[in-house]
C-alpha atoms as a PDB file:
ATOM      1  CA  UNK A   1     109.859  35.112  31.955  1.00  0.00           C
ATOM      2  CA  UNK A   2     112.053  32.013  31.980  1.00  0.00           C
ATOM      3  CA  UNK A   3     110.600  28.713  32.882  1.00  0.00           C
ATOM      4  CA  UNK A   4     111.530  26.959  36.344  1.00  0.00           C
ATOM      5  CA  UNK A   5     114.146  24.518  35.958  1.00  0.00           C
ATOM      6  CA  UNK A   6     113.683  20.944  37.152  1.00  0.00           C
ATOM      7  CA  UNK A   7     110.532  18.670  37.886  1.00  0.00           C
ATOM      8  CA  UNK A   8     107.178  20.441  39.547  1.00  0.00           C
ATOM      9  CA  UNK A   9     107.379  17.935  41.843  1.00  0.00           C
ATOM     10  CA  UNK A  10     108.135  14.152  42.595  1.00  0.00           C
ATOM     11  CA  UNK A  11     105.848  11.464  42.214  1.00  0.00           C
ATOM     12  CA  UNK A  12     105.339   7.828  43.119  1.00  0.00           C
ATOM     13  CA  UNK A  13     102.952   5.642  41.076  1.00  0.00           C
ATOM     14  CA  UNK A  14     101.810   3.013  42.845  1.00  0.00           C
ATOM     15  CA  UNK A  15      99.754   0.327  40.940  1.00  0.00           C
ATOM     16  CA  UNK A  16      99.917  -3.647  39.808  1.00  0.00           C
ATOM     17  CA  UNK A  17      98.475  -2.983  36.474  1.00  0.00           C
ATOM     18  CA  UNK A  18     101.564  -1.796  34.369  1.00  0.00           C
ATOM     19  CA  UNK A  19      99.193  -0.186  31.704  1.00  0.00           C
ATOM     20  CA  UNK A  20      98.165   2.316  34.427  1.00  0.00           C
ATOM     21  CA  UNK A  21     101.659   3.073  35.688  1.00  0.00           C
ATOM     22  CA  UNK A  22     102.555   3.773  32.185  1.00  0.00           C
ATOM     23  CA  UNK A  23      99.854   5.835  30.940  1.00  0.00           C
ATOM     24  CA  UNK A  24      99.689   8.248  34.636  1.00  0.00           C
ATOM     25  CA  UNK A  25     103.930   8.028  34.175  1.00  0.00           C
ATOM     26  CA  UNK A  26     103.639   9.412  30.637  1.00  0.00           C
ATOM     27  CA  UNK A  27     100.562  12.266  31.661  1.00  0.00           C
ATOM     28  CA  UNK A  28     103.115  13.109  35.120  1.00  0.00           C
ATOM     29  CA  UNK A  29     106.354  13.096  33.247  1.00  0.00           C
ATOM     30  CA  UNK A  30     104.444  15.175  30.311  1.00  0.00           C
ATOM     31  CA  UNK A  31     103.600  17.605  33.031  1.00  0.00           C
ATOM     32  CA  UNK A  32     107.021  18.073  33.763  1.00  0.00           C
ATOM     33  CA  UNK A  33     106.698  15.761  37.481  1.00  0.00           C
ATOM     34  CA  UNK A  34     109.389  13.073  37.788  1.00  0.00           C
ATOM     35  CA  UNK A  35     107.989   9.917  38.477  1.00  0.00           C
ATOM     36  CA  UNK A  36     109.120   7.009  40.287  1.00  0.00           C
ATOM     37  CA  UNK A  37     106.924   3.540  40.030  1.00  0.00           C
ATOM     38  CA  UNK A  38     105.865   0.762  42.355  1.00  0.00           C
ATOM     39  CA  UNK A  39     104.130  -2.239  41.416  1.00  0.00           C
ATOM     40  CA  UNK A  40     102.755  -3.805  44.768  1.00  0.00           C
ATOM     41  CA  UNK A  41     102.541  -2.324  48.498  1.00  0.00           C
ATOM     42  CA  UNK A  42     106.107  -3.440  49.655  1.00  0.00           C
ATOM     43  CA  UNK A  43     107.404  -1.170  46.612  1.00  0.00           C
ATOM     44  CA  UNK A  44     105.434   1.259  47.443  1.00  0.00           C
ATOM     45  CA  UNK A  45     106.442   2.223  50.821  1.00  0.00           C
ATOM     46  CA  UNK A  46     110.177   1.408  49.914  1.00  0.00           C
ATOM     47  CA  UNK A  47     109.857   3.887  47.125  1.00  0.00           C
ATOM     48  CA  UNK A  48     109.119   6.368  49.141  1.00  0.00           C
ATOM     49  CA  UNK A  49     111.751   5.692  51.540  1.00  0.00           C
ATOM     50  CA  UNK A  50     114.253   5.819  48.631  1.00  0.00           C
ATOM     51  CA  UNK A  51     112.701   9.090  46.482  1.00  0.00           C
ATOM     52  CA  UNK A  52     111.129  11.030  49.046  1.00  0.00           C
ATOM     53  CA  UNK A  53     108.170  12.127  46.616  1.00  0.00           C
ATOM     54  CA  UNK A  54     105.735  15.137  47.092  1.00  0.00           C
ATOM     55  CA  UNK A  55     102.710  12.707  46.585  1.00  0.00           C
ATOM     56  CA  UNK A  56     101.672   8.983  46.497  1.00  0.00           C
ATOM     57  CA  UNK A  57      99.030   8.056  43.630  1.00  0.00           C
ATOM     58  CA  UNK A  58      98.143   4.583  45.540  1.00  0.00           C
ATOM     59  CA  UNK A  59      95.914   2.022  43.751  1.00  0.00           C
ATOM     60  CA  UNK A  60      93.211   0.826  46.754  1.00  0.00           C
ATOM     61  CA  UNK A  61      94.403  -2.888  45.609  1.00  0.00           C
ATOM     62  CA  UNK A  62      97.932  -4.091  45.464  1.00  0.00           C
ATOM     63  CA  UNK A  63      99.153  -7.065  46.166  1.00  0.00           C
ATOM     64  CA  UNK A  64     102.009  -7.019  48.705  1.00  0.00           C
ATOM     65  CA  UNK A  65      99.823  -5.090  51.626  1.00  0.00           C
ATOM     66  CA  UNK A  66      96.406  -3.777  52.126  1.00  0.00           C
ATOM     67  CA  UNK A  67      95.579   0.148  51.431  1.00  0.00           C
ATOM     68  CA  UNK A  68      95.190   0.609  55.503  1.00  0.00           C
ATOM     69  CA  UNK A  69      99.244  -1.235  56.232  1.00  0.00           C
ATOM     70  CA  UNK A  70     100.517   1.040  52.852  1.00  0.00           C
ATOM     71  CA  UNK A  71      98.916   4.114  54.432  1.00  0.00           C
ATOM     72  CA  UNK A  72     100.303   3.586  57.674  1.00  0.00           C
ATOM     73  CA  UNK A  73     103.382   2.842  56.891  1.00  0.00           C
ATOM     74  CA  UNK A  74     103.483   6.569  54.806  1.00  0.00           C
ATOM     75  CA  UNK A  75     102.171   7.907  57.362  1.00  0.00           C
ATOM     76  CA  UNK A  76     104.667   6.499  59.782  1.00  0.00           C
ATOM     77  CA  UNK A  77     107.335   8.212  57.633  1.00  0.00           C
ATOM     78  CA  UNK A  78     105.996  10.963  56.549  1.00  0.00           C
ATOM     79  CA  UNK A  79     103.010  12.193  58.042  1.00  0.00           C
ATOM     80  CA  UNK A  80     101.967  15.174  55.445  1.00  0.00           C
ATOM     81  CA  UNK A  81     102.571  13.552  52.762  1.00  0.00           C
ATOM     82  CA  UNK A  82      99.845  13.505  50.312  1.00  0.00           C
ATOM     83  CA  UNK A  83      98.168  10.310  49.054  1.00  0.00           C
ATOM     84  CA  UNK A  84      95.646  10.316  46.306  1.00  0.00           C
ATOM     85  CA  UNK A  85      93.959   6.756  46.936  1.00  0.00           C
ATOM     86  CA  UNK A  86      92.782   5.555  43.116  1.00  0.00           C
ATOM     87  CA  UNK A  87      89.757   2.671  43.023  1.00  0.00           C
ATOM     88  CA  UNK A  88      87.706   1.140  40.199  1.00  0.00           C
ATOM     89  CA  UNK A  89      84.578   1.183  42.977  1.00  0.00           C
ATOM     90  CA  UNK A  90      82.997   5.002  42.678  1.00  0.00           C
ATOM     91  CA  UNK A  91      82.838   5.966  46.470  1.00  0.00           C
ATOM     92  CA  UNK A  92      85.801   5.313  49.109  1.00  0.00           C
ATOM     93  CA  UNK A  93      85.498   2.373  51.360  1.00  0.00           C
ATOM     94  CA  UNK A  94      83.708   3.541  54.867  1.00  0.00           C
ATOM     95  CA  UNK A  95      87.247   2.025  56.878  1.00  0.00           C
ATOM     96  CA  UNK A  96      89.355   4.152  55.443  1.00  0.00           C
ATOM     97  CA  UNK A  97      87.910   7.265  57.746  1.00  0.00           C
ATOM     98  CA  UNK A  98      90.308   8.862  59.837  1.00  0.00           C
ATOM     99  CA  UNK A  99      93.247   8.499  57.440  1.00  0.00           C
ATOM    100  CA  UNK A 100      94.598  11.540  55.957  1.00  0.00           C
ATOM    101  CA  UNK A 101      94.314  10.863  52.123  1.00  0.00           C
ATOM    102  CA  UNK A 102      92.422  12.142  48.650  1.00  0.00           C
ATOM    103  CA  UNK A 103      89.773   9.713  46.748  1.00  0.00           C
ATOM    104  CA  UNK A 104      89.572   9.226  43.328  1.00  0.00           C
ATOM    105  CA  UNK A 105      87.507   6.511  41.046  1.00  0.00           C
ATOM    106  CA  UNK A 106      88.649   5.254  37.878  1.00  0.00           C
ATOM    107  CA  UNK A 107      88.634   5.384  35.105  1.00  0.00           C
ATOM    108  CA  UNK A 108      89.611   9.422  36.051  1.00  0.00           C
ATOM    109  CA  UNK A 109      89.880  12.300  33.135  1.00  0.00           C
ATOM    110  CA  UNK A 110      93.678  12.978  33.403  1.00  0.00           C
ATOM    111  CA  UNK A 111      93.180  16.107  32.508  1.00  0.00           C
ATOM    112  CA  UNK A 112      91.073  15.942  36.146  1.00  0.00           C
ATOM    113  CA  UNK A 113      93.770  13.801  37.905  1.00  0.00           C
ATOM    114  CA  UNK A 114      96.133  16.678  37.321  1.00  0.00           C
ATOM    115  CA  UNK A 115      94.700  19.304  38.156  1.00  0.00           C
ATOM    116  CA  UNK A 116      93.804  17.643  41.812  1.00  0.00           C
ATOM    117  CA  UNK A 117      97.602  16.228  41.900  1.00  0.00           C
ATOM    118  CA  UNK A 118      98.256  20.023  41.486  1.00  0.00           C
ATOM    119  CA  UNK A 119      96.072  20.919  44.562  1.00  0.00           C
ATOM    120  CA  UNK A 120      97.003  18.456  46.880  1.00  0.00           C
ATOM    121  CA  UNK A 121     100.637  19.659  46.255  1.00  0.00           C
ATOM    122  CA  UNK A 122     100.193  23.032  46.808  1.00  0.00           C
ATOM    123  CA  UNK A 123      98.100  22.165  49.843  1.00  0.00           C
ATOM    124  CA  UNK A 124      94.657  23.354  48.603  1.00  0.00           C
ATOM    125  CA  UNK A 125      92.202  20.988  50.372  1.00  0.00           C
ATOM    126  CA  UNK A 126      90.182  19.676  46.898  1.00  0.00           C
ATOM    127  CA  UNK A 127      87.693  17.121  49.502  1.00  0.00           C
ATOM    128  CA  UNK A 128      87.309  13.387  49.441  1.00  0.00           C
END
């Protein structure tokens, strides 16, 4: 059996801390997913524009935006698109109800965060 060729999938990292980007950039790219990076929310929803990825891994606070205008504006283009919403608090904030995303707290196992990247790609609903 021969291995697929090419990335599992595209990813955007969206996050202001760069030591975050880098290490979920090297556990992704390890993985065999290309990743692209943002650093704020204008970034982020121009990145996606410009890479089209198969999921957003969105820190809940960026400068540039709040979570609710980043989410909307993925959703605007791309209403399917998965979003795994990352936050350093350990249960999602009640206003973000209604919007069609994935909840993790940090610090996350990576071992974790891959495995539910790999669900929410394949469209297995993992719950918020």
């Amino acid at each position: 059996m021969t291995a697929p060729e090419g990335p599992l999938a595209t990813l955007l990292i969206a996050d202001d801390d760069p030591l975050v980007r880098g290490v979920l950039r090297m556990a992704f790219s390890r993985a065999g997913y290309l990743v692209f990076e943002a650093r704020d929310a204008l970034e982020t929803v121009a990145g996606a524009a410009a890479h089209d990825p198969d999921l957003v891994v969105l820190d809940i606070n960026m400068p540039g935006g709040t979570v609710h205008d980043t989410l909307g504006s993925l959703r605007d283009r791309s209403p399917e698109l998965p979003v795994l919403v990352l936050s350093g608090e350990s249960h999602p904030p009640a206003d973000l109800s209604g919007l069609a995303w994935e909840f993790a707290s940090k610090p996350i196992d990576l071992h974790d965060l891959l495995a539910r990247v790999q669900r929410l790609i394949s469209g297995v609903d993992v719950g918020a």
